[in-house]
N, C-alpha and C. Protein backbone atom coordinates (compact mmCIF):
# COMPACT_ATOMS: atom_id res chain seq x y z
N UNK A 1 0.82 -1.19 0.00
CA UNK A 1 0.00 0.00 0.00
C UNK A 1 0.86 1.25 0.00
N UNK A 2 2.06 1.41 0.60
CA UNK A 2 2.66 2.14 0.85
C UNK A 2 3.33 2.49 -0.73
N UNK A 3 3.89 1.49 -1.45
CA UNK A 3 4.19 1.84 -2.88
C UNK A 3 3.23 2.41 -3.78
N UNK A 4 1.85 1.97 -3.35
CA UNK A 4 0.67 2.81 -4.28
C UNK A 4 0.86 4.15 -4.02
N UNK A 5 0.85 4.45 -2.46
CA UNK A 5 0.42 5.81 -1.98
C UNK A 5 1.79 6.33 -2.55
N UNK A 6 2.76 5.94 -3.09
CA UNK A 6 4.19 7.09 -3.44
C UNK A 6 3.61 7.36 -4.81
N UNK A 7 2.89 6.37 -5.89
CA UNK A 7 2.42 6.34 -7.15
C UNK A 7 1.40 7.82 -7.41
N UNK A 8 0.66 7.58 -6.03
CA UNK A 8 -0.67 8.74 -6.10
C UNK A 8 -1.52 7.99 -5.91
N UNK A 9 -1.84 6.69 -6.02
CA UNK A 9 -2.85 5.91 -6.05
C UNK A 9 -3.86 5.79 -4.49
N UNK A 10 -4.67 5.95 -4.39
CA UNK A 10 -5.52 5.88 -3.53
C UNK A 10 -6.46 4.83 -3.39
N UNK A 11 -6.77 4.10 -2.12
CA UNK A 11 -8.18 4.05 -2.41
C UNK A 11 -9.14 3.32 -1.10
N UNK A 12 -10.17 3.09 -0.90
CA UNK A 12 -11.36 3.60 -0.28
C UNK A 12 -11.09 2.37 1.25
N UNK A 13 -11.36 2.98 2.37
CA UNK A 13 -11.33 2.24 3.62
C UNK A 13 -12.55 2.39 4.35
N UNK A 14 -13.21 1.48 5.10
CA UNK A 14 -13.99 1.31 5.52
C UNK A 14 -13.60 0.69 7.39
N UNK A 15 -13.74 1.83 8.32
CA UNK A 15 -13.88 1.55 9.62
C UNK A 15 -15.08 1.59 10.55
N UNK A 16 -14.81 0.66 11.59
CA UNK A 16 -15.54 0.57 12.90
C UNK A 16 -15.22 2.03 13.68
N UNK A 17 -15.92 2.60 14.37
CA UNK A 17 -16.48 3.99 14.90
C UNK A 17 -14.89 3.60 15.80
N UNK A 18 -14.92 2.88 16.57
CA UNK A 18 -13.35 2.51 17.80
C UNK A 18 -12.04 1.97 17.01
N UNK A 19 -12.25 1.81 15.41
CA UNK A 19 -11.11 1.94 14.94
C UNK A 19 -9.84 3.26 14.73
N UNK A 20 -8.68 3.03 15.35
CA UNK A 20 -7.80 4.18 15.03
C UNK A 20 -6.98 4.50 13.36
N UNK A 21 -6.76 5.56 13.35
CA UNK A 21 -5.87 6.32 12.11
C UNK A 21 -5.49 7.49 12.30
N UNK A 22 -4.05 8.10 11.50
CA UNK A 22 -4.10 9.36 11.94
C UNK A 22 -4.55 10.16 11.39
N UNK A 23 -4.99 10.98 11.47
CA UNK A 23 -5.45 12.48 11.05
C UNK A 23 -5.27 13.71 11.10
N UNK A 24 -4.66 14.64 10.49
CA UNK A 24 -4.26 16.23 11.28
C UNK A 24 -3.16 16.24 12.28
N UNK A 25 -2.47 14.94 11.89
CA UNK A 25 -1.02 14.96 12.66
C UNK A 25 -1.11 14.21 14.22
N UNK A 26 -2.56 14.00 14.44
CA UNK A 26 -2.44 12.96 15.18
C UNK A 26 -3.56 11.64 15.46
N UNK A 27 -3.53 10.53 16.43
CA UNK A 27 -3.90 9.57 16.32
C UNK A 27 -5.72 9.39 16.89
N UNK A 28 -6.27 9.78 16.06
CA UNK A 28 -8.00 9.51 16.45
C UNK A 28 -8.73 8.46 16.25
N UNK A 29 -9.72 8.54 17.00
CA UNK A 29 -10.69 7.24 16.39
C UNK A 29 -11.31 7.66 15.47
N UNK A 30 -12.03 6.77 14.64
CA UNK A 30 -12.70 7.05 13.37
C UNK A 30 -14.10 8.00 13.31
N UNK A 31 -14.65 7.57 14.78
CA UNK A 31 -16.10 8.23 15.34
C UNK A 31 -15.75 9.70 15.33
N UNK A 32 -14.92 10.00 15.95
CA UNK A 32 -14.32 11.48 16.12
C UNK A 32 -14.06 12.03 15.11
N UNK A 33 -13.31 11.13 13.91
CA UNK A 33 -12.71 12.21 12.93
C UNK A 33 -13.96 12.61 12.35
N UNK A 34 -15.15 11.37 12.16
CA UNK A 34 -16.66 11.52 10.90
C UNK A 34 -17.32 12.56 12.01
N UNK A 35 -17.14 13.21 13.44
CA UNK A 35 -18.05 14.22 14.08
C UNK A 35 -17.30 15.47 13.23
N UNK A 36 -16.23 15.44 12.92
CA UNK A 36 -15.31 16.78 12.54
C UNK A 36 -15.65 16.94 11.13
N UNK A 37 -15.94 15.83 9.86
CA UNK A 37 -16.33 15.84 8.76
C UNK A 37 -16.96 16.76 7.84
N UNK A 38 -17.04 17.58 7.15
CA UNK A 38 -18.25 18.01 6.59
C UNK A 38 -19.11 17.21 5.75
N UNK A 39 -20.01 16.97 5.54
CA UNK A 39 -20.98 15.75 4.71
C UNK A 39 -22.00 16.51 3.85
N UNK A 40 -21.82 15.75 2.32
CA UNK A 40 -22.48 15.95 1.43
C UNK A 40 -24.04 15.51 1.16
N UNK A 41 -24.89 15.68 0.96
CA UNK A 41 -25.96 15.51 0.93
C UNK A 41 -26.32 14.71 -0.18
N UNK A 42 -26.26 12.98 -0.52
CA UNK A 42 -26.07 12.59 -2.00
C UNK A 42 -28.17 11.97 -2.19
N UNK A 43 -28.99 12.36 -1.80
CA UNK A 43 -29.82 11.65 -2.29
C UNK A 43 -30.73 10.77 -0.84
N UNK A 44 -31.50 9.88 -1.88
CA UNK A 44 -32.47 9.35 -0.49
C UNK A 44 -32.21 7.93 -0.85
N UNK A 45 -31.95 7.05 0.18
CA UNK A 45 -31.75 5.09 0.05
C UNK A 45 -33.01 4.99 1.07
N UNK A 46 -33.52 3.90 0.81
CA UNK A 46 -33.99 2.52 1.41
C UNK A 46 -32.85 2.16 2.63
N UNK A 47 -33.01 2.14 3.82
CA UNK A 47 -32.74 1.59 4.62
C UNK A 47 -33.11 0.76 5.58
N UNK A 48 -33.30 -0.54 5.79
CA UNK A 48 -33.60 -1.01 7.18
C UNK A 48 -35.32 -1.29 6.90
N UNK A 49 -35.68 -0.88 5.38
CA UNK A 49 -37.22 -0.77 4.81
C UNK A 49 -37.88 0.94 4.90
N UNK A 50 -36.87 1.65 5.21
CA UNK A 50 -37.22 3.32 5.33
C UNK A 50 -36.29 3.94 4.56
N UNK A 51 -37.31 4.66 3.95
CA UNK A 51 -36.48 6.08 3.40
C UNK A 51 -35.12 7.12 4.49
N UNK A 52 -33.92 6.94 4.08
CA UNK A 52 -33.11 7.54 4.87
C UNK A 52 -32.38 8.40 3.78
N UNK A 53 -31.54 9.63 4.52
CA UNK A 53 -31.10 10.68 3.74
C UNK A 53 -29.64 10.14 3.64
N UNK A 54 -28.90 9.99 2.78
CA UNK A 54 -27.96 9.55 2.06
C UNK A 54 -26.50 10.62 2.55
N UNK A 55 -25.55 10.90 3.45
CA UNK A 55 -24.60 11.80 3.34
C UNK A 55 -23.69 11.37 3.15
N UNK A 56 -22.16 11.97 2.14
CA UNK A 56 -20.62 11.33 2.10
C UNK A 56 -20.04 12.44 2.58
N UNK A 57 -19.00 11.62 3.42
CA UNK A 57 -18.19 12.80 4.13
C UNK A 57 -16.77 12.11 3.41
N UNK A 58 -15.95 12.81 3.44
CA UNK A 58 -14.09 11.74 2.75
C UNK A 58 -12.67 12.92 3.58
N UNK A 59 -11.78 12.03 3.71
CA UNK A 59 -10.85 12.66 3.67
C UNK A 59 -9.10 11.68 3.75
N UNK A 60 -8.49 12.07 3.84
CA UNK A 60 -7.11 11.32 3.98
C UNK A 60 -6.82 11.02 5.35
N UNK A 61 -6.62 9.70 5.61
CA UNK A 61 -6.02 9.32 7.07
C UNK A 61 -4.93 8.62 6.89
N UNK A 62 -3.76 8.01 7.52
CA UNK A 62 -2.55 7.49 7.54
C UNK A 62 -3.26 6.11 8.60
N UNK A 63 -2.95 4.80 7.72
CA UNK A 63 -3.56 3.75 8.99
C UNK A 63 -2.34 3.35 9.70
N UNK A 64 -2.29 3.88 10.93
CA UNK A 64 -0.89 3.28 11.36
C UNK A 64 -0.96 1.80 12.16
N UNK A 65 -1.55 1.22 12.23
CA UNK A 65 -1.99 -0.27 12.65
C UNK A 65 -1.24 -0.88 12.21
N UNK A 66 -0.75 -2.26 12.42
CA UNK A 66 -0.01 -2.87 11.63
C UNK A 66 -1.15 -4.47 11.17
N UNK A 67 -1.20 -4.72 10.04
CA UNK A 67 -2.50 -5.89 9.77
C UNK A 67 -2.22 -7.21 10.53
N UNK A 68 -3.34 -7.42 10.54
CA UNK A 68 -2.65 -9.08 11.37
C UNK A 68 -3.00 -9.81 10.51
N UNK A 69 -2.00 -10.89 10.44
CA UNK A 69 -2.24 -11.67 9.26
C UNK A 69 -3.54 -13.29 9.52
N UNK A 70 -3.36 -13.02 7.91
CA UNK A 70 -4.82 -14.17 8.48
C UNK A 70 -4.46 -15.56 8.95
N UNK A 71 -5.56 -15.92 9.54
CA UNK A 71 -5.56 -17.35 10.40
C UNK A 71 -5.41 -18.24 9.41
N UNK A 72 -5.06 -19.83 9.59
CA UNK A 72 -5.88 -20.89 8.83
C UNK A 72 -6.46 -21.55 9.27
N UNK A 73 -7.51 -22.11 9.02
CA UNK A 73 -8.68 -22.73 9.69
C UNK A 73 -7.68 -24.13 9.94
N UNK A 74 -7.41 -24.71 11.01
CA UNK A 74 -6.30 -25.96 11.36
C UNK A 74 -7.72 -27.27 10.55
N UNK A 75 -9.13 -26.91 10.73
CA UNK A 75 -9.56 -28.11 11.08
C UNK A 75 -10.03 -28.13 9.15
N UNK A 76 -9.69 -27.66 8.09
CA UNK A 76 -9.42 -27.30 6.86
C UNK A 76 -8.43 -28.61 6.22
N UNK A 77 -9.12 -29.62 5.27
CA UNK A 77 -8.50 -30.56 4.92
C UNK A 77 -7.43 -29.84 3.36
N UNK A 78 -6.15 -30.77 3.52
CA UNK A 78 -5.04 -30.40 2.63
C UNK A 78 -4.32 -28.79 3.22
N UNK A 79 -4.29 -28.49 4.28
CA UNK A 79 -3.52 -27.32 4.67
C UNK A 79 -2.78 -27.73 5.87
């Protein structure tokens, strides 16, 4: 990821509200940065079986986490 981001290449992350990243030089949760957001107004969805108002908010964060790598299922025949 880090070779994309030298390219220019970007692209789209999806967090839990108690997930961390940095932002503005330092380390927030995700809930906090989307209260600071400004949000666009895109339209009306179906939600949940109700009409709900649609907003996108975006901006650049740095994920400083390090990934954990995935499990293998032990009880998974031929691995």
């Amino acid at each position: 990821m880090s070779e994309l981001s030298a390219q220019g290449i970007g692209w789209l992350i999806r967090g839990k509200e108690g997930h961390r990243a940095e932002w503005g030089g330092r380390t927030r949760k995700m809930g906090e940065m989307a209260n600071d957001l400004p949000f666009i107004a895109c339209g009306q969805i179906r939600w949940k079986g109700k009409k709900a108002n649609m907003e996108i908010g975006e901006t650049s964060v740095i994920i400083t986490r390090t990934a954990k790598p995935k499990r293998k299922d032990k009880n998974r025949a031929g691995e």
